[in-house]
Protein backbone atom coordinates (compact mmCIF):
# COMPACT_ATOMS: atom_id res chain seq x y z
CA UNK A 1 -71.76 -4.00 30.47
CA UNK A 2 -74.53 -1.97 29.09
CA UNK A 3 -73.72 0.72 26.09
CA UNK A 4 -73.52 3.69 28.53
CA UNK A 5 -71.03 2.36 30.72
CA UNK A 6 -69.11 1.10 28.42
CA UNK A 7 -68.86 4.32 26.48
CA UNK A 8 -67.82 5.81 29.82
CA UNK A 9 -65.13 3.20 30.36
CA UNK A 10 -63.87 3.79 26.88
CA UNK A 11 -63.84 7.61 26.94
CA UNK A 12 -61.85 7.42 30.88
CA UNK A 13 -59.33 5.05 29.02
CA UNK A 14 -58.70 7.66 26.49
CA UNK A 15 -58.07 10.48 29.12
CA UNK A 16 -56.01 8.31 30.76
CA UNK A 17 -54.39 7.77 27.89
CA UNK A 18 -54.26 11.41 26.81
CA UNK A 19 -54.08 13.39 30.12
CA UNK A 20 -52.47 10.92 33.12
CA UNK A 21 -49.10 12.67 32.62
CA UNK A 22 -51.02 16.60 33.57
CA UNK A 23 -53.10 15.20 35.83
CA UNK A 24 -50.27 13.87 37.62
CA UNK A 25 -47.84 16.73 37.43
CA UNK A 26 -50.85 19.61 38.21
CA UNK A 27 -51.46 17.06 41.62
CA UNK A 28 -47.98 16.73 42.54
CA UNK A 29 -47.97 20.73 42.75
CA UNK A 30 -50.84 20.40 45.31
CA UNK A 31 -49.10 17.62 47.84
CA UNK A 32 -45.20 17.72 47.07
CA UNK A 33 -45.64 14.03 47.35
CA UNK A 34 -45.37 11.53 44.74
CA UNK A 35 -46.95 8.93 46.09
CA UNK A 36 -49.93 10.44 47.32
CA UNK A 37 -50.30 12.44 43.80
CA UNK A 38 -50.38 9.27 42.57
CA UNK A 39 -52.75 8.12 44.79
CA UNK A 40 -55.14 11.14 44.25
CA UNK A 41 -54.85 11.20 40.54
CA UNK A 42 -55.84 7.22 39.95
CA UNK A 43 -58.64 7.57 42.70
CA UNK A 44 -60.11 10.30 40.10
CA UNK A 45 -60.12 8.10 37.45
CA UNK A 46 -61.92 5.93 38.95
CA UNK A 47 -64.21 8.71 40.13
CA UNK A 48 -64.70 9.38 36.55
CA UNK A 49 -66.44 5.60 36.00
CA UNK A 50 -68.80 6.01 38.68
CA UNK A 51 -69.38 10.26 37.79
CA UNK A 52 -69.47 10.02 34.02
CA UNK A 53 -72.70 8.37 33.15
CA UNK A 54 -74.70 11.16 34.36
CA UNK A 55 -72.92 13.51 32.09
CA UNK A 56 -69.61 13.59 30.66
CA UNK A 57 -67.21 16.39 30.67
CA UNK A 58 -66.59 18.86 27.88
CA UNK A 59 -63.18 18.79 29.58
CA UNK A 60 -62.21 15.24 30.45
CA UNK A 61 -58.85 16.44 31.42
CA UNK A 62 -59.90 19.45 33.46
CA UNK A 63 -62.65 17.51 35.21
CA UNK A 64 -59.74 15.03 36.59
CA UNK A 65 -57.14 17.54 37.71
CA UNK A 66 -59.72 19.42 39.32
CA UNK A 67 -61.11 16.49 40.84
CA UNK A 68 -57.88 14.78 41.91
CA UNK A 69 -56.46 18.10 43.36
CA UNK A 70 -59.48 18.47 45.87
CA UNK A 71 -58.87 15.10 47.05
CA UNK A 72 -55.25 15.90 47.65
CA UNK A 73 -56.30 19.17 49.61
CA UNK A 74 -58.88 17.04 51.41
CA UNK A 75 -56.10 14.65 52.48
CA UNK A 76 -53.20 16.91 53.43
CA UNK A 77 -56.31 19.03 55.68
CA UNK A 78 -57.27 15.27 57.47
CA UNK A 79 -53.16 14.62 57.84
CA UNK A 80 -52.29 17.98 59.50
CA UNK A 81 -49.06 16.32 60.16
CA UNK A 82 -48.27 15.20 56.93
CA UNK A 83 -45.94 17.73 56.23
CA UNK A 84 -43.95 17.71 59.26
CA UNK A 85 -43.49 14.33 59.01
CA UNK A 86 -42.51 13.56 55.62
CA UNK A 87 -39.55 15.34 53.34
CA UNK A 88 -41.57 16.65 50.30
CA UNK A 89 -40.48 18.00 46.89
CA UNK A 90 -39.70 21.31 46.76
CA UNK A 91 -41.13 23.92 44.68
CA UNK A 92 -39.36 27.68 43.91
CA UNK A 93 -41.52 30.56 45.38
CA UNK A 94 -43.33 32.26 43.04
CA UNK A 95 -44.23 29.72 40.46
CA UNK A 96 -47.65 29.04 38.70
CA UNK A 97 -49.03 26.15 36.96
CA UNK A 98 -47.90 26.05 33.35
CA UNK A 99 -48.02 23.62 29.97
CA UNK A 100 -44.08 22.39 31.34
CA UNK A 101 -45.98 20.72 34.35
CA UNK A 102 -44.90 17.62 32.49
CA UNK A 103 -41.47 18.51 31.72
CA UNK A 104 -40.72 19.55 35.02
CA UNK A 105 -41.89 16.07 36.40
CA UNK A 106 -39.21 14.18 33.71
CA UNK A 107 -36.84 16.21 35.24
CA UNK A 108 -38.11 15.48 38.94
CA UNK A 109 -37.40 12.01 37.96
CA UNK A 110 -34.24 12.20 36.02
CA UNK A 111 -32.39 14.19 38.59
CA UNK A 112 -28.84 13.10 39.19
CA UNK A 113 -29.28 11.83 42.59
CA UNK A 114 -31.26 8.70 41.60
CA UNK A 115 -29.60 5.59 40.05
CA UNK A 116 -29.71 5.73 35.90
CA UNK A 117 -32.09 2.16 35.81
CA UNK A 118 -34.90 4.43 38.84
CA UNK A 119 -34.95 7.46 36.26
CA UNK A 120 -35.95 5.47 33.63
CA UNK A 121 -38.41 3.26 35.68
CA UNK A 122 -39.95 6.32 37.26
CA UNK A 123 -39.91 7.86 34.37
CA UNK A 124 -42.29 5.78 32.64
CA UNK A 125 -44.78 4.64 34.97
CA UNK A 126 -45.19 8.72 36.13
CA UNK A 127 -45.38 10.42 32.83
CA UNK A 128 -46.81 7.60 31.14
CA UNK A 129 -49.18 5.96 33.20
CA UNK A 130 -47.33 2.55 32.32
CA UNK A 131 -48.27 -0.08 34.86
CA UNK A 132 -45.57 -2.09 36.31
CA UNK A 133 -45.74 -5.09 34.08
CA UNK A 134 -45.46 -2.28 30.98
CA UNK A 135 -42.71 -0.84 32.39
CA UNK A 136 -40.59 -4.20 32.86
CA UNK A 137 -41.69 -5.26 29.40
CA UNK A 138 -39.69 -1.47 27.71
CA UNK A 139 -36.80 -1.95 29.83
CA UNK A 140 -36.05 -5.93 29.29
CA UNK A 141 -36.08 -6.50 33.33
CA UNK A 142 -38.70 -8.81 35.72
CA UNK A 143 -41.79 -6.89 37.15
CA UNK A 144 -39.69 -7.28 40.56
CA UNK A 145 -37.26 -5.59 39.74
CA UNK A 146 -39.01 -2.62 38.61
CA UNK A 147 -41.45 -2.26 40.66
CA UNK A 148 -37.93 -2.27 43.43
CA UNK A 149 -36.60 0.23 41.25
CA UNK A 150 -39.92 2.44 41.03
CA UNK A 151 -40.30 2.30 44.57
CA UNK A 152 -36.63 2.95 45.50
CA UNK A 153 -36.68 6.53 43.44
CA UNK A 154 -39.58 7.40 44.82
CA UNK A 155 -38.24 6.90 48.02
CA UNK A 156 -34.98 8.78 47.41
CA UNK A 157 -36.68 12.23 45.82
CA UNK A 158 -38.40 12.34 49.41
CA UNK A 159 -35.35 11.72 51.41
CA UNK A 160 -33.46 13.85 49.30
CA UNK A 161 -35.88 16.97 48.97
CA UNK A 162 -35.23 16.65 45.14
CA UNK A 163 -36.65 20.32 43.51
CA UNK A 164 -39.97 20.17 41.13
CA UNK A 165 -38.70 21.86 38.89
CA UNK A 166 -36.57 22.77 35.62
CA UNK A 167 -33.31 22.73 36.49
CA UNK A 168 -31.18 25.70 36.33
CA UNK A 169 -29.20 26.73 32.50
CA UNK A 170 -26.03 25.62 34.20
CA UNK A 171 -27.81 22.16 35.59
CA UNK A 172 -29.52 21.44 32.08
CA UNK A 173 -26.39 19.89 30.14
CA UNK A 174 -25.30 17.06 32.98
CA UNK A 175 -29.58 16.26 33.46
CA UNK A 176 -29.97 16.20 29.48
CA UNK A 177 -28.85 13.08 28.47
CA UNK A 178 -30.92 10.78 30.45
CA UNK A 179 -33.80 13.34 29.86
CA UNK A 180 -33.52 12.66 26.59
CA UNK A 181 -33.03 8.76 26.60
CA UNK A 182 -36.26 8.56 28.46
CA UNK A 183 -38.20 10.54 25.85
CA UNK A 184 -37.10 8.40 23.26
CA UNK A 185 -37.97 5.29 25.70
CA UNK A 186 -41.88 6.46 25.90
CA UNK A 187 -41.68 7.09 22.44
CA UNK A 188 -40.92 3.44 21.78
CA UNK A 189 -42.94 2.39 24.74
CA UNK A 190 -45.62 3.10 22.22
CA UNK A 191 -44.44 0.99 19.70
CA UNK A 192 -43.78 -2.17 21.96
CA UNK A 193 -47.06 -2.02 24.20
CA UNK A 194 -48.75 -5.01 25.04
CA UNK A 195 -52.43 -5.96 23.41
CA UNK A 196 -54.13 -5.82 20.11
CA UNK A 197 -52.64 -2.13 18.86
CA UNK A 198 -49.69 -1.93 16.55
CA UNK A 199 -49.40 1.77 18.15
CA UNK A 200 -50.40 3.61 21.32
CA UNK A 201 -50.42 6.96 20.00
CA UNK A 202 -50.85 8.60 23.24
CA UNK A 203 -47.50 7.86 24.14
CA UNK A 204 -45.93 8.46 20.87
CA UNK A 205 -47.58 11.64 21.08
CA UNK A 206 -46.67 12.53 24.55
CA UNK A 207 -42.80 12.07 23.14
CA UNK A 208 -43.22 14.26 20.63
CA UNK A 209 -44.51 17.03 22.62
CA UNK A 210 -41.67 16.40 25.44
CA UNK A 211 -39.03 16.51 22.44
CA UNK A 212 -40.35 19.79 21.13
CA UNK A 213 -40.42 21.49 24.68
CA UNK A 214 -36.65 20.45 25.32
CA UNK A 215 -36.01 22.34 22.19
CA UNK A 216 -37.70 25.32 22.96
CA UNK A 217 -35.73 24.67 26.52
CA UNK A 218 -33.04 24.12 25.19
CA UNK A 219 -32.61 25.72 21.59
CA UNK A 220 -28.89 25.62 20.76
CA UNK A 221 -28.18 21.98 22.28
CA UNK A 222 -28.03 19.52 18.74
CA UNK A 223 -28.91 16.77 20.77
CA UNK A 224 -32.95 17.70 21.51
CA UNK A 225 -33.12 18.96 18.24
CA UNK A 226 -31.82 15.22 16.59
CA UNK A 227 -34.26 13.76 18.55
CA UNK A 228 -37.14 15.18 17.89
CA UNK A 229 -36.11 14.99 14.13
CA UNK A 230 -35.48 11.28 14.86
CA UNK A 231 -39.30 10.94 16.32
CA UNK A 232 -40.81 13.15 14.10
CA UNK A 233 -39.25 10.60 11.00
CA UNK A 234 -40.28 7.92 12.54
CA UNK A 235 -43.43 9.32 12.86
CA UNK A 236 -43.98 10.33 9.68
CA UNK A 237 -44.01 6.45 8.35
CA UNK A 238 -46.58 5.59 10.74
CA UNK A 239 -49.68 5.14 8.55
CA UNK A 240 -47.82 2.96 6.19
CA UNK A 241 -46.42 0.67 8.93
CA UNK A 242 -49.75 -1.02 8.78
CA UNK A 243 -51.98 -2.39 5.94
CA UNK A 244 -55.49 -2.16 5.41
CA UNK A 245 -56.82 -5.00 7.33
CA UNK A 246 -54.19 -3.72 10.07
CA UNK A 247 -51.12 -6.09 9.57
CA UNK A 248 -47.94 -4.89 10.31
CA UNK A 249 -45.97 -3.81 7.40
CA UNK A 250 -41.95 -3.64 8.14
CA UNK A 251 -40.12 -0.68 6.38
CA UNK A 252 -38.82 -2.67 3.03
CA UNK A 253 -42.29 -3.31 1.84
CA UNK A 254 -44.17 -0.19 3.06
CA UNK A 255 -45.93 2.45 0.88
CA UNK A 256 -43.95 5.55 0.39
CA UNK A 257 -46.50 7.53 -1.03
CA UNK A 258 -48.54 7.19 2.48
CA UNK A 259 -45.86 8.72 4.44
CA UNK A 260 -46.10 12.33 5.79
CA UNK A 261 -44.50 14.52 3.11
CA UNK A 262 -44.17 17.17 5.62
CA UNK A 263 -43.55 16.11 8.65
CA UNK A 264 -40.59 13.85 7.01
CA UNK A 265 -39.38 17.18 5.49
CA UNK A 266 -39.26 18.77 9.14
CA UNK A 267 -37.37 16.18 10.78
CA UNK A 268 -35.05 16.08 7.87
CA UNK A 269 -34.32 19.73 8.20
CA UNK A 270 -34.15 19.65 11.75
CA UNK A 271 -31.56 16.80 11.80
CA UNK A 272 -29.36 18.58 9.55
CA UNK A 273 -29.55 21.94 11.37
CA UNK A 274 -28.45 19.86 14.47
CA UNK A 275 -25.26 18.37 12.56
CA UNK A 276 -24.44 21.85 11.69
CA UNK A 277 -25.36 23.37 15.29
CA UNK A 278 -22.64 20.22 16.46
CA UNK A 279 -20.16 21.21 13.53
CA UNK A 280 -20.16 25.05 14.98
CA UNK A 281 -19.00 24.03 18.53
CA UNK A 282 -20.40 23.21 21.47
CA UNK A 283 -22.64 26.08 23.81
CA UNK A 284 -20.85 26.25 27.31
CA UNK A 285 -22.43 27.72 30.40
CA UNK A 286 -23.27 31.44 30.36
CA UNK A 287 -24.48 31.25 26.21
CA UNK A 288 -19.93 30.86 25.09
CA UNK A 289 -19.69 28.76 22.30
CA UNK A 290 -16.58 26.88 22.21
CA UNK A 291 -14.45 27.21 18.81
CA UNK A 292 -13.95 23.48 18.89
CA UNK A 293 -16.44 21.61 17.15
CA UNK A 294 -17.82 18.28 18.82
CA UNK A 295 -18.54 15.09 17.44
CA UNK A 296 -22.00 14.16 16.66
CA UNK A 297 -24.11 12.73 19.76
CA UNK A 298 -25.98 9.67 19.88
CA UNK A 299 -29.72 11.02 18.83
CA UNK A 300 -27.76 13.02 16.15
CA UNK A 301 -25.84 9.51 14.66
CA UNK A 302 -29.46 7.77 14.90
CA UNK A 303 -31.46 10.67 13.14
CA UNK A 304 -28.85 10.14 10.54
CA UNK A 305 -29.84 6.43 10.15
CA UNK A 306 -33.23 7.31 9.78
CA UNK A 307 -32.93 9.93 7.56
CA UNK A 308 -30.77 7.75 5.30
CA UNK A 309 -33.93 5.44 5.31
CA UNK A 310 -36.03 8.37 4.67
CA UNK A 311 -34.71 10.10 1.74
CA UNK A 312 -33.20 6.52 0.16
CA UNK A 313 -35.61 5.79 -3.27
CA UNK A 314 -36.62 2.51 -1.88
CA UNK A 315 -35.60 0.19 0.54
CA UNK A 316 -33.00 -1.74 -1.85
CA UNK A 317 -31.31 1.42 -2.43
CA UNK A 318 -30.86 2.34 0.80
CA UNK A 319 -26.98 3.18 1.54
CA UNK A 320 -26.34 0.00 4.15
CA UNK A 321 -22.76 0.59 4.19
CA UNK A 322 -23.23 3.92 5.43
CA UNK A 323 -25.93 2.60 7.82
CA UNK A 324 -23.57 0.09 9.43
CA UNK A 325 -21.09 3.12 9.37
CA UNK A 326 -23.18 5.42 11.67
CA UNK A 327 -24.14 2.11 14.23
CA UNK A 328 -20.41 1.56 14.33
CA UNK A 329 -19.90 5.34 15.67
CA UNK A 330 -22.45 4.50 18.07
CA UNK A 331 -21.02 1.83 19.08
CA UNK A 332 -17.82 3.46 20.02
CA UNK A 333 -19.07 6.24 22.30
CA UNK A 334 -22.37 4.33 23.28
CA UNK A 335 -21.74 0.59 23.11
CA UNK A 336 -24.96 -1.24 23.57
CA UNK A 337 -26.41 -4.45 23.02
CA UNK A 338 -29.59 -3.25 21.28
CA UNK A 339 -26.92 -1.32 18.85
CA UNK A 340 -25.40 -4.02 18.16
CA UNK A 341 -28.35 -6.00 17.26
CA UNK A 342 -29.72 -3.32 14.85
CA UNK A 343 -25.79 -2.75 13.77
CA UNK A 344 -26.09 -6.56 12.67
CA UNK A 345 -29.30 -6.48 11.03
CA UNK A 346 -28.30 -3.66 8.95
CA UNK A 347 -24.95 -5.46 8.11
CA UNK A 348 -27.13 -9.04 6.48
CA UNK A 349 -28.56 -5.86 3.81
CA UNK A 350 -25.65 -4.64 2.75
CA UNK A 351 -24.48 -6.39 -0.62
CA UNK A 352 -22.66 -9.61 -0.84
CA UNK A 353 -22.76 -9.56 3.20
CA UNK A 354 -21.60 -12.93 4.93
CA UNK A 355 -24.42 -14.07 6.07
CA UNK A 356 -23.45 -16.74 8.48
CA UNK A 357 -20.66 -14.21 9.94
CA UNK A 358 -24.08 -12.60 10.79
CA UNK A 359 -25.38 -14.66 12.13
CA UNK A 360 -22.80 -15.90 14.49
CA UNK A 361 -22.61 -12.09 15.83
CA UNK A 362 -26.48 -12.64 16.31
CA UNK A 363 -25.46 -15.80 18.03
CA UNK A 364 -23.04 -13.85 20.59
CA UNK A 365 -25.84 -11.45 21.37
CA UNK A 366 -28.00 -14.21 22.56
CA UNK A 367 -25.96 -14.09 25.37
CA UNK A 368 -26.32 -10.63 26.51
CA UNK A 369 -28.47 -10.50 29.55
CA UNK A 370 -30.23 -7.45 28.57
CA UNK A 371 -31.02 -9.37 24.71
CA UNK A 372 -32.71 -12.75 26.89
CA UNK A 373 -36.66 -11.59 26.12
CA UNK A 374 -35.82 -9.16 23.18
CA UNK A 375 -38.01 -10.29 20.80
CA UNK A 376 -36.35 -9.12 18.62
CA UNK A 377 -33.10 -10.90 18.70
CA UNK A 378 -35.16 -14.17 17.17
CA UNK A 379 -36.63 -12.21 15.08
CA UNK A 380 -33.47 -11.14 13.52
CA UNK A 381 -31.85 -14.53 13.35
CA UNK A 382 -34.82 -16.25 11.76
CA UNK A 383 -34.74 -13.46 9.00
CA UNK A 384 -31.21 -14.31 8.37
CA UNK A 385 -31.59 -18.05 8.85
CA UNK A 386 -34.31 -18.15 6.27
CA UNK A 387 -31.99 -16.23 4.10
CA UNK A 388 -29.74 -19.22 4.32
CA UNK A 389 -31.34 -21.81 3.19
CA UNK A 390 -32.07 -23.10 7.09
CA UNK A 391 -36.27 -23.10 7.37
CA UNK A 392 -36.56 -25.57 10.32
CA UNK A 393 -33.92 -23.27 12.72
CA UNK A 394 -35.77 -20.30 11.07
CA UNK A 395 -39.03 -21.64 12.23
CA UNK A 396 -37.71 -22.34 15.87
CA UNK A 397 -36.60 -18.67 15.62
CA UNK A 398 -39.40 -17.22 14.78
CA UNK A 399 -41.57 -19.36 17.70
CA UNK A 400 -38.88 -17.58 20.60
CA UNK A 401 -39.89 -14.04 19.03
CA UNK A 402 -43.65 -15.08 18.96
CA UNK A 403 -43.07 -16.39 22.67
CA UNK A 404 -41.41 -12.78 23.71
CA UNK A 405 -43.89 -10.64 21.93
CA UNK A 406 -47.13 -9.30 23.44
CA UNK A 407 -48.61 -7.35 20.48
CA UNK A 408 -51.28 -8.98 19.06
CA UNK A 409 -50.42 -7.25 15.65
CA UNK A 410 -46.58 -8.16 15.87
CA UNK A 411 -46.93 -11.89 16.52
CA UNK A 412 -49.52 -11.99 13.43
CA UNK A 413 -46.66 -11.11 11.79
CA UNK A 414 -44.07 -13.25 13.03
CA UNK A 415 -47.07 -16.06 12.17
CA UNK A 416 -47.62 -15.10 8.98
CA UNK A 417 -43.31 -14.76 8.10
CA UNK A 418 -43.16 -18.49 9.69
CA UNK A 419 -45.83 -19.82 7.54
CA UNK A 420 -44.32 -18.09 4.72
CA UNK A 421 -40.84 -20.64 4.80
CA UNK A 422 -43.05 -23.79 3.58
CA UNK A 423 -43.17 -22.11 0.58
């Protein structure tokens, strides 16, 4: 590949990166049809390869919206009978094109008449461009299965006529919580991805902006407001998660003085103005706020983790006992494997643990279907293992998490922790 066209391939990977979720959701307002907005939106892409070494756009993202929109005009004009034939997504009369294009496709594929597992699938191959084998990989499932899953929900939202759109104030509060868990699943979609980079900041970018819409959507709920203090936390640690030569760099030895000051200090205010919004009653339909306050959701119990993590001195002082506290609330009103697992790692840190009681609840979650190609289940046990004195079971340990993982910059890691029990 000669310099030119391989600066064109790397700037259409970086709009595809930046802009597939708008380029999408501005073409699905064109043909009411996912599938063939799909269609139209990757056949501009690869327009852009063959277009872009005469001259590259000043606006990458307009160039491929505009682009894949004529070719979804050209199509529906060649298939006069497209739209007699096929139930299409509906759209309210009136409407423009606005910055919630986006928003309004989450909700599209988080609506209530698709299964949970299709929300999530859909989700994350529409809005972020995931392939099929990316998608499996974030939800612990075979490629089969969700590609069968993608396929079913796009399926259903024809038969069903599903609305592109926002739902209505009294339709937000049943559609919010899955909204929500799939934000926080393309958030860590960019922390799991597969190849050489710790981070795909697109995504954890496109999570962030998602989360701050919802609040603006939804300003009273606590629950859109813990999240995005959650991301915005976790985002705030990012440049110290990895060193200079780009090695991972877990939490307990990371540099505090590189995290963002600021944005930490936003998502600690904005967590604590959700746990107040909770403690002042829940909003009901019509803007009524009930007298009765509610107990703290999900996203609100995990921004509390992380702000504990946060705002701790250092990583030995960090309250674990009130860490294993908050995981046990989740685990009452949310039970989950993946809780469980982190509700067990965070239980080995708190002083004078029992270690091997540890790890035999680590041992019980290695039989949890959804835990079988979780890296970071062996992970966890060969931590603890190596704790105890056991450096040959450590060592197997830590080959099943190098086996599961497919960042290049996470198995360095797990190489470098294994080496590290000969001495």
């Amino acid at each position: 590949m000669d310099v030119t066209a391989r600066v064109v391939a790397e700037r259409v990977e970086a709009a595809h990166r930046e802009s597939w979720s708008v380029v999408l959701a501005s073409t699905v307002r064109v043909t009411r049809d996912l599938d063939l907005a799909e269609d139209c939106a990757q056949e501009a892409f690869v327009r852009a390869l063959r277009t872009w070494p005469e001259q590259i756009p000043d606006n990458p993202a307009g160039w491929l919206t505009t682009v894949a929109k004529r070719l979804a005009l050209d199509k529906l004009r060649r298939e006069t009978t497209l739209r007699r034939k096929l139930p299409l997504l509906v759209e309210e009369p009136g409407e423009t094109e606005e910055p919630t294009d986006p928003l309004r496709l989450v909700f599209t594929c988080c609506h209530p008449a698709l299964a949970r597992d299709s929300q999530v699938a859909l989700t994350l191959r529409l809005i972020c461009g995931l392939t099929t084998r990316e998608v499996a990989a974030g939800l612990l499932i075979s490629e089969a299965t969700a590609a069968a899953r993608i396929t079913r929900a796009k399926k259903k939202i024809a038969a069903a006529g599903i609305p592109y759109r926002i739902p209505a104030d009294d339709e937000l509060a049943s559609r919010l919580d899955v909204v929500l868990t799939v934000v926080q699943l393309v958030y860590t979609a960019g922390h799991v991805a597969a190849g050489p980079e710790l981070t795909r900041a697109d995504l954890t970018g496109r999570a962030i902006e998602l989360a701050q819409l919802l609040v603006r959507l939804m300003p009273d709920e606590p629950e859109p407001q813990s999240l995005l203090a959650l991301l915005l936390m976790t985002q705030a640690r990012g440049d110290a998660r990895v060193s200079e030569d780009g090695e991972l760099v877990l939490l307990a030895d990371q540099d505090r003085s590189r995290w963002d000051i600021k944005m930490l200090a936003e998502g600690v205010s904005r967590a604590t103005a959700a746990l107040r919004q909770g403690e002042r009653g829940a909003t009901a339909a019509g803007g009524q706020t009930s007298p009765e306050p509610r107990a703290p959701g999900r996203f609100a119990l995990q921004a509390a983790v992380a702000g504990l993590h946060v705002t701790a001195p250092s990583w030995e002082k960090t309250d674990w006992v009130q860490v294993v506290r908050l995981y046990d609330a989740m685990l009452v009103g949310w039970p989950s494997p993946i809780v469980a697992l982190n509700r067990a790692a965070a239980q080995s840190l708190v002083p004078g643990a029992d270690l091997v009681e540890v790890l035999g609840e680590l041992d019980a979650l290695g039989k949890e279907p959804a835990l079988k190609a979780y890296a970071y289940l062996p992970a966890a046990r060969a931590d603890v293992l190596a704790r105890l004195g056991r450096p040959d079971e450590a060592a197997e340990a830590y080959d099943a998490a190098i086996e599961l993982t497919a960042n290049g910059a996470e198995q360095r890691f797990l190489r470098r922790r294994k080496s590290e029990l000969a001495h």
